[in-house]
N, C-alpha and C. Protein backbone atom coordinates (compact mmCIF):
# COMPACT_ATOMS: atom_id res chain seq x y z
N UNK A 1 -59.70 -33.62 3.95
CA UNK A 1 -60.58 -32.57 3.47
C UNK A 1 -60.82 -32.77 1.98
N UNK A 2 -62.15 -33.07 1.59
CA UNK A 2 -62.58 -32.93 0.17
C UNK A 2 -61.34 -31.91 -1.06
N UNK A 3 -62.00 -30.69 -0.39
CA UNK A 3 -61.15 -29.77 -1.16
C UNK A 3 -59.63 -29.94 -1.71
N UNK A 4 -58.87 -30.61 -0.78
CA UNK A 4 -57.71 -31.01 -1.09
C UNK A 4 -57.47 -32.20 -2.45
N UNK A 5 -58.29 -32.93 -1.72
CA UNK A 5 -58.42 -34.09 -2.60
C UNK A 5 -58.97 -33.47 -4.31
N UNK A 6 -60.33 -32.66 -4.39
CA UNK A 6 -60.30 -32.47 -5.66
C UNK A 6 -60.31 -31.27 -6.43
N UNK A 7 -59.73 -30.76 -5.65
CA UNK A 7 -59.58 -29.10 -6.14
C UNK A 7 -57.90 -28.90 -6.23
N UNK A 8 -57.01 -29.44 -5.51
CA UNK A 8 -55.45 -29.38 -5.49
C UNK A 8 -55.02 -30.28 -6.21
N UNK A 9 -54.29 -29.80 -7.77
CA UNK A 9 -53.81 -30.67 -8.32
C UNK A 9 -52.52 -30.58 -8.11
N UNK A 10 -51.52 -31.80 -7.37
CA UNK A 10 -50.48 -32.31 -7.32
C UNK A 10 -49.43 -32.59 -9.04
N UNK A 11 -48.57 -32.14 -8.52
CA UNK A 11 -47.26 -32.39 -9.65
C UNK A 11 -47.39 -34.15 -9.67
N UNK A 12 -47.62 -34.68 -10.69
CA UNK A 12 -47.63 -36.65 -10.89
C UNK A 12 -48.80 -36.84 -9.90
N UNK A 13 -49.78 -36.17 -9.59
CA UNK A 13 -50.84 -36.49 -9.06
C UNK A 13 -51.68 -37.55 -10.10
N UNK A 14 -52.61 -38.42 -9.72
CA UNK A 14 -53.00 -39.73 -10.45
C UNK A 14 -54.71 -39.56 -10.03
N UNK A 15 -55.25 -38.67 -9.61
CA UNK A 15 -56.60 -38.21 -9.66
C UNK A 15 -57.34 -38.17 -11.08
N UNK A 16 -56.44 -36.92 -11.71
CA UNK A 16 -57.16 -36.85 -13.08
C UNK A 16 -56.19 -36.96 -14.47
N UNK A 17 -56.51 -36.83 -15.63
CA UNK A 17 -55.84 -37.63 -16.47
C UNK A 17 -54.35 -37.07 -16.51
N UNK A 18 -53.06 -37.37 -17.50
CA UNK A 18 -52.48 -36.89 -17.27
C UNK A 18 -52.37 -35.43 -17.72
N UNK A 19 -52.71 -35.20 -19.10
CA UNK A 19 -52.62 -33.43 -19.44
C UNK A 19 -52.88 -33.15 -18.85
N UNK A 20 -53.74 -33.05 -18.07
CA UNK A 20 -54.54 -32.16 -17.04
C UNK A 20 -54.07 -31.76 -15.86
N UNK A 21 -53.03 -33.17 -15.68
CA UNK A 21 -52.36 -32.68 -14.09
C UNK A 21 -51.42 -32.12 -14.58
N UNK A 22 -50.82 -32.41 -15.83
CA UNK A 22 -49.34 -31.52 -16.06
C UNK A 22 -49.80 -30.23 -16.31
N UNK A 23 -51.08 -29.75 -16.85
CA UNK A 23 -50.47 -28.08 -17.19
C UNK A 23 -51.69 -27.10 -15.95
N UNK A 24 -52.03 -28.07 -14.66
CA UNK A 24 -52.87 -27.27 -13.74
C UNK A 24 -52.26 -27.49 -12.33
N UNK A 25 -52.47 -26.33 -11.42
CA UNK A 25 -52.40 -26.87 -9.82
C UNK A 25 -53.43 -26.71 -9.01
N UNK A 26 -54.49 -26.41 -9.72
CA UNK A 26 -55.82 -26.04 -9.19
C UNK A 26 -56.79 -26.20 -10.34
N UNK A 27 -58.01 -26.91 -9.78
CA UNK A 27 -59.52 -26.90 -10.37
C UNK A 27 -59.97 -25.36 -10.74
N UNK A 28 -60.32 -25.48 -11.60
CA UNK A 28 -61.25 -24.15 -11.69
C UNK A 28 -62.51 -24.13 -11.35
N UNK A 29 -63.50 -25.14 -12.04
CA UNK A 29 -64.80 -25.35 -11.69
C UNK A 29 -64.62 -27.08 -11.75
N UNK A 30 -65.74 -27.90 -10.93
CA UNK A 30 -65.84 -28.81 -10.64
C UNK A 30 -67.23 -29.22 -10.62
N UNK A 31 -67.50 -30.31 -11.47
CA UNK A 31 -68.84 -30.51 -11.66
C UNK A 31 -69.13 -31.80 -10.83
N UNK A 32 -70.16 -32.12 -11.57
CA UNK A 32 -70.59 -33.50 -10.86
C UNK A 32 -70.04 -34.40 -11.80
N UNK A 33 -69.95 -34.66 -12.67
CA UNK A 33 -69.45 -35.36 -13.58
C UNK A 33 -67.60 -35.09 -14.61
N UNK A 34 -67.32 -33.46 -14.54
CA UNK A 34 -66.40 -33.20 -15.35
C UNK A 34 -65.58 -32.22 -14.36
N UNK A 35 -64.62 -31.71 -15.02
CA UNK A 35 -63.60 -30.55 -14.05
C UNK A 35 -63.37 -29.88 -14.92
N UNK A 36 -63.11 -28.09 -15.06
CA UNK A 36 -63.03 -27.42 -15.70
C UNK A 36 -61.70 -26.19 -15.52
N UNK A 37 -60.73 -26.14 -16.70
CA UNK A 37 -59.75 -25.45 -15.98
C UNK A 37 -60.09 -24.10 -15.59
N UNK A 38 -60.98 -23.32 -16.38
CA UNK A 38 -61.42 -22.18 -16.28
C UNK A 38 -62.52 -22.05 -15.55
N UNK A 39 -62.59 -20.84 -15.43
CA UNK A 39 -63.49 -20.09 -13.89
C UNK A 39 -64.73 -19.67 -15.05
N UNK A 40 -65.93 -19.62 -13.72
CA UNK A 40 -67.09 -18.35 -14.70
C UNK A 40 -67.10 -17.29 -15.45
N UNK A 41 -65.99 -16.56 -14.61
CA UNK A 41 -65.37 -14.92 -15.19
C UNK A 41 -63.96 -15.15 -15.59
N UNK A 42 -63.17 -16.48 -15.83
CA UNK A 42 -62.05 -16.50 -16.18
C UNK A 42 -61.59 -17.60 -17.19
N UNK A 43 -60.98 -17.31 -18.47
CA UNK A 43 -60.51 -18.19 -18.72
C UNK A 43 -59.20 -19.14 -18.26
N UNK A 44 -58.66 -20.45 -18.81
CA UNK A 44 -57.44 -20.68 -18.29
C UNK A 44 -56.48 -20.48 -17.62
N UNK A 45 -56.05 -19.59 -18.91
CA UNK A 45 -55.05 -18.95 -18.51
C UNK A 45 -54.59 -17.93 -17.70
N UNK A 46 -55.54 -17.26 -17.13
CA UNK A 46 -55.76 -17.00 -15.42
C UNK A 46 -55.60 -17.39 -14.41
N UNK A 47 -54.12 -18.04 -14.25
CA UNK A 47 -53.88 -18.52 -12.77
C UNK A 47 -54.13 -17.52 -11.57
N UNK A 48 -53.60 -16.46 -12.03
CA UNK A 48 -54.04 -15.96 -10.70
C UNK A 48 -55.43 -15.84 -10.39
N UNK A 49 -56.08 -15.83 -11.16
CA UNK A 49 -58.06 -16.24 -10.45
C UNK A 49 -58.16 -17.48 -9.70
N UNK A 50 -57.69 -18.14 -10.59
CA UNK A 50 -57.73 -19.72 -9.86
C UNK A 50 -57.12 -19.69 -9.06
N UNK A 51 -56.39 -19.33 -8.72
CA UNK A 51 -55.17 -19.45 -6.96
C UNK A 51 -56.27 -18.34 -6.34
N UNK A 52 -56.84 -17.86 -6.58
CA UNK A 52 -57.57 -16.43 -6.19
C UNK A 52 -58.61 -16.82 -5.43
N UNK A 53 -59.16 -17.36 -6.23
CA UNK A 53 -60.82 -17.72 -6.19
C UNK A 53 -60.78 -19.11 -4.89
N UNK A 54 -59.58 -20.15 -5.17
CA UNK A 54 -59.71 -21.06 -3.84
C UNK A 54 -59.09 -20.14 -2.22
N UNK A 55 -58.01 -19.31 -2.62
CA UNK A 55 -57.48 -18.95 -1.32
C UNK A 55 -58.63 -17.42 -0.17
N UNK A 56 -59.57 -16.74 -1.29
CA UNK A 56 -60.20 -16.27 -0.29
C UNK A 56 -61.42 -16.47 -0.06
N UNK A 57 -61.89 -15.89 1.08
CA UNK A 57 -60.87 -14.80 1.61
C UNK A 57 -60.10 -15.55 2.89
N UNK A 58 -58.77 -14.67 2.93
CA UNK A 58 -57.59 -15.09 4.06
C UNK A 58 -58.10 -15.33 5.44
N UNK A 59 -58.20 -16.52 6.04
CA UNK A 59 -58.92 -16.70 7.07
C UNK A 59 -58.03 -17.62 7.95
N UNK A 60 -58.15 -17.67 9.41
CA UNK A 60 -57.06 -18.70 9.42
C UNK A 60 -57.35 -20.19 9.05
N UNK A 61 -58.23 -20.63 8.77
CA UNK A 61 -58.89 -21.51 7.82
C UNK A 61 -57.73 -22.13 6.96
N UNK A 62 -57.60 -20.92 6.40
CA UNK A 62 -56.91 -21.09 5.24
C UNK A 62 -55.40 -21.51 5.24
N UNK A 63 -54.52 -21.55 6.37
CA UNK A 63 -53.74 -22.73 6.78
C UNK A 63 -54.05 -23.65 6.91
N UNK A 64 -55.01 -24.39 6.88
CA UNK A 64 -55.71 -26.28 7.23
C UNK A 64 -55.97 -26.41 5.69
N UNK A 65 -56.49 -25.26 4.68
CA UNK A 65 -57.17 -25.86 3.64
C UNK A 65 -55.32 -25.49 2.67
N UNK A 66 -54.20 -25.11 3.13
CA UNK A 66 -53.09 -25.17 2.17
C UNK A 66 -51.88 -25.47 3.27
N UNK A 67 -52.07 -26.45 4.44
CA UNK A 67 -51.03 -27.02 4.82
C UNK A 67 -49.91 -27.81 4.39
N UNK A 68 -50.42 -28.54 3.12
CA UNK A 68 -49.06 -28.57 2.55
C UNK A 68 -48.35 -28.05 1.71
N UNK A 69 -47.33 -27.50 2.30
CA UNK A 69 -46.19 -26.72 2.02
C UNK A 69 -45.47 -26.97 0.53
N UNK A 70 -45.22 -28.65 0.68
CA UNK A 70 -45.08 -28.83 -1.11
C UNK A 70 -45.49 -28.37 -2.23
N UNK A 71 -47.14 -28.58 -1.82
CA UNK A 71 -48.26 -28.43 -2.84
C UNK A 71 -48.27 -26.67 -2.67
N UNK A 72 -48.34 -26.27 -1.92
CA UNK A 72 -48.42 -24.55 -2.14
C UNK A 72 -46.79 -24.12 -2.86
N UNK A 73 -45.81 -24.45 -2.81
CA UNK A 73 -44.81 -24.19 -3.08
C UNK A 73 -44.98 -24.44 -5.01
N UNK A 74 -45.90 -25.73 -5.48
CA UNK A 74 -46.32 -26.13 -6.52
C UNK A 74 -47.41 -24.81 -6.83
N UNK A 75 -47.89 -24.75 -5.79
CA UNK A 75 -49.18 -23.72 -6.49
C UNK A 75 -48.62 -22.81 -6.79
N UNK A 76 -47.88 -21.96 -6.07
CA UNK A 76 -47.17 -20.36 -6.19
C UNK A 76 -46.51 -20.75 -7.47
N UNK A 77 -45.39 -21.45 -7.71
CA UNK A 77 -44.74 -21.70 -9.04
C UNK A 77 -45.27 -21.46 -10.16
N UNK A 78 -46.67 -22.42 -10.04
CA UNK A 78 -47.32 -22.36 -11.03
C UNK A 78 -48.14 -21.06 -11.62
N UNK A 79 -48.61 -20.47 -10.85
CA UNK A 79 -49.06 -19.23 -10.86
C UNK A 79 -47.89 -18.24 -10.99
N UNK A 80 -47.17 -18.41 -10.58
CA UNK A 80 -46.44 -16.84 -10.69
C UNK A 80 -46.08 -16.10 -12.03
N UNK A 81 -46.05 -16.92 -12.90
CA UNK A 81 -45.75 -16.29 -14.62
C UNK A 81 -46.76 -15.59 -15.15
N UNK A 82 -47.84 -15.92 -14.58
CA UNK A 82 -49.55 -14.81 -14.81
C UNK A 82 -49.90 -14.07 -14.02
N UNK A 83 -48.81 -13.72 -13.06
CA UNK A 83 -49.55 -12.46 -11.98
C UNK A 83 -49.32 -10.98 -12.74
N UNK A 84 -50.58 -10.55 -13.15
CA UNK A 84 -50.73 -9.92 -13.98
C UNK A 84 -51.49 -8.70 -14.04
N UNK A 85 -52.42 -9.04 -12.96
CA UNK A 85 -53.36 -8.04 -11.98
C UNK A 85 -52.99 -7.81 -10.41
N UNK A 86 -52.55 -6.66 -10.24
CA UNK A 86 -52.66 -6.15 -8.82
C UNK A 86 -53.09 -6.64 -7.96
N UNK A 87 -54.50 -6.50 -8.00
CA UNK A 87 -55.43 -6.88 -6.75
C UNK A 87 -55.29 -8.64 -6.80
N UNK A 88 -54.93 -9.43 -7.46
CA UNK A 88 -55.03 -10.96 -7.29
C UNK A 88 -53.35 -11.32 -7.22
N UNK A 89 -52.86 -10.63 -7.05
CA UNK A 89 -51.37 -11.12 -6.51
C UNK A 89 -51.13 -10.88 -5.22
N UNK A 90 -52.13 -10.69 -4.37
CA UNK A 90 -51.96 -10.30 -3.12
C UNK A 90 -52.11 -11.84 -2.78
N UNK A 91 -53.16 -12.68 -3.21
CA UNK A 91 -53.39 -14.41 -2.71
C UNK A 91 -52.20 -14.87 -3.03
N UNK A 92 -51.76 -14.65 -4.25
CA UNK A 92 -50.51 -15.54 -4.53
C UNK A 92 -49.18 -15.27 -3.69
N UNK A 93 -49.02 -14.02 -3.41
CA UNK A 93 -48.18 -13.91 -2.46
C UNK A 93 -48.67 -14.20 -0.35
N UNK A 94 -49.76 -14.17 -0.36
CA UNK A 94 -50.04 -15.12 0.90
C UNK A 94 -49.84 -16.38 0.88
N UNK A 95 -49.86 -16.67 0.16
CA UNK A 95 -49.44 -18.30 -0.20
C UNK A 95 -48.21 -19.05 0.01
N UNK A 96 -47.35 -17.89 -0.24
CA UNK A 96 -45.84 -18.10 -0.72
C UNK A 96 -45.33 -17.52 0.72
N UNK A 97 -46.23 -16.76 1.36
CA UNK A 97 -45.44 -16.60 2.98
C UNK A 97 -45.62 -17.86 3.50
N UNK A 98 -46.11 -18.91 3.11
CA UNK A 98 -45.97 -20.35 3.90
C UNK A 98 -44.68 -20.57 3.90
N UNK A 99 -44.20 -20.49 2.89
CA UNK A 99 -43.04 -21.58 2.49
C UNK A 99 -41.80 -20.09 2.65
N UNK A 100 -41.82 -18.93 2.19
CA UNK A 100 -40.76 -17.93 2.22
C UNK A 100 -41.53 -16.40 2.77
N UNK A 101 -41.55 -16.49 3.80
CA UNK A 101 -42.11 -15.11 4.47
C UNK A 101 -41.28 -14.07 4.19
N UNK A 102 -39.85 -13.77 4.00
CA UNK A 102 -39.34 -12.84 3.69
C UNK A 102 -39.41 -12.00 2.23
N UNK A 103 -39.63 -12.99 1.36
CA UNK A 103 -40.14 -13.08 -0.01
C UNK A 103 -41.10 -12.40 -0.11
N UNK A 104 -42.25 -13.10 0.57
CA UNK A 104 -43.66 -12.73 0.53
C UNK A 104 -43.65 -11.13 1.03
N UNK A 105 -43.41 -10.89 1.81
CA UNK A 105 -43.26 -9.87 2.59
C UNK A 105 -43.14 -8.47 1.93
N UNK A 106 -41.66 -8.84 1.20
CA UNK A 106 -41.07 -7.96 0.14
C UNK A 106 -42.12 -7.41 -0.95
N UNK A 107 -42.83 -8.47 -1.70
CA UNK A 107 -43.43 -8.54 -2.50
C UNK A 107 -44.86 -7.67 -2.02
N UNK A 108 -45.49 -7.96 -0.91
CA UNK A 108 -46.98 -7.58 -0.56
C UNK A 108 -46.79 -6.02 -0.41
N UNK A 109 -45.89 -5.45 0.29
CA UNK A 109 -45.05 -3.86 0.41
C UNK A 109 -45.12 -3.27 -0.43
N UNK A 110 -45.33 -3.46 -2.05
CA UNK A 110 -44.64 -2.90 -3.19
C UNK A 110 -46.54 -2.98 -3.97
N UNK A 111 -47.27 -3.87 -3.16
CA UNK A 111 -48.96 -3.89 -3.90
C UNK A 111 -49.22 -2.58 -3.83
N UNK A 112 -50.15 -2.46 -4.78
CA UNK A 112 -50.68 -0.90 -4.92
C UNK A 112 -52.52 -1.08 -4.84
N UNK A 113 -52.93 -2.47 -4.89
CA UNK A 113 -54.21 -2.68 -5.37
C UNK A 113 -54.68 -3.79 -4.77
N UNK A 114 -55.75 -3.79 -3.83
CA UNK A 114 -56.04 -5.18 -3.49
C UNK A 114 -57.61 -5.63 -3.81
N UNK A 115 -57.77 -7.04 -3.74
CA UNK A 115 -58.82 -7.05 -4.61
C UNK A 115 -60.25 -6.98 -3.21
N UNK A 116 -61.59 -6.72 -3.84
CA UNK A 116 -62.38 -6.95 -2.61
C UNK A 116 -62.54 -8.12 -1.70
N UNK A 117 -62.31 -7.12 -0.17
CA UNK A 117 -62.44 -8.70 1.08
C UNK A 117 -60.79 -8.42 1.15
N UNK A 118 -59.95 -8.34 0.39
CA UNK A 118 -58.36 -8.31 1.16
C UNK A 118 -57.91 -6.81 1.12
N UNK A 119 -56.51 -6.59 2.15
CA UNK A 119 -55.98 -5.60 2.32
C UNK A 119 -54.87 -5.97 2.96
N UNK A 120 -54.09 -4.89 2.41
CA UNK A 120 -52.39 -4.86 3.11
C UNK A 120 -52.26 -5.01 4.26
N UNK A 121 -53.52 -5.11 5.27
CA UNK A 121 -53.31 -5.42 6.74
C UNK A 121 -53.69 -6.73 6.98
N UNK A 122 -54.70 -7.07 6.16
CA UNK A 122 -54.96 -8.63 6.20
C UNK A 122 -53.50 -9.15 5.14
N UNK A 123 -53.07 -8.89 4.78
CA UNK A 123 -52.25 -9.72 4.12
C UNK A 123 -51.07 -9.79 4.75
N UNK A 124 -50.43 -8.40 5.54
CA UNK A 124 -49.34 -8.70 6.36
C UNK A 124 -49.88 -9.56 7.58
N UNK A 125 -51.05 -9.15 8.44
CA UNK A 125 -51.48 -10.25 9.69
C UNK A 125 -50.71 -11.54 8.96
N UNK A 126 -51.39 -12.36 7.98
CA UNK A 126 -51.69 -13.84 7.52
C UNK A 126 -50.18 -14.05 7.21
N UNK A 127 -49.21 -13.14 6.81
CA UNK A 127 -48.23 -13.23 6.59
C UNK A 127 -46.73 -13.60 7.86
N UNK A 128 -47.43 -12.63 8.66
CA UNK A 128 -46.29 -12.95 9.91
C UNK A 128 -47.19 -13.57 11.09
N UNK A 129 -48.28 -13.85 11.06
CA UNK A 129 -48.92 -14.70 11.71
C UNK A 129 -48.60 -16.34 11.44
């Protein structure tokens, strides 16, 4: 799948240069020519947009487009020090029910805010599904 290939940046991944793979786990914008860490409505340092913006909305899709478990285990990591908004920590914690459903679980229970297109019922389904 495309997407994998240039939107998931791998830990020592050899796609794009090295700064770039060390301080990202996701594309933000992707051109024809360049890659951009930041979103339209987001700068950088907004991981949780960027984990945001590729994971919805929660579909079962969306196990084929984050089957590996490594690389999501890389994504959640990376993101988790900027979950910072309510409504966009609901993706980051669907994410992380791949790899630790009990975790995830804990965590989605305690949301107060979800962003548009998700909800605490779509997020538990995707979770124990």
């Amino acid at each position: 799948m495309h997407l994998k290939i240039w939107w998931h940046v791998k830990e020592g991944g050899k796609l794009y240069e090295g700064d770039f793979t060390r301080n990202n786990r996701v594309v933000g914008v992707l051109w024809a020519n360049k890659r951009d860490s930041e979103l339209w409505f987001a700068p950088p340092d907004w991981r949780e947009c960027r984990l945001g913006i590729q994971v919805l909305p929660i579909l079962p899709i969306t196990e084929v487009l984050f089957s590996d478990v490594g690389y999501v285990k890389q994504l959640v990591k990376w993101t988790s020090p900027a979950l910072h908004t309510e409504k966009w920590k609901g993706f980051a914690y669907a994410l992380e029910g791949i790899s630790n459903k009990e975790n995830a679980l804990k965590k989605t229970r305690k949301l107060k805010g979800f962003d548009d297109g998700n909800s605490l019922t779509n997020l538990l389904w995707w979770i124990h599904s």
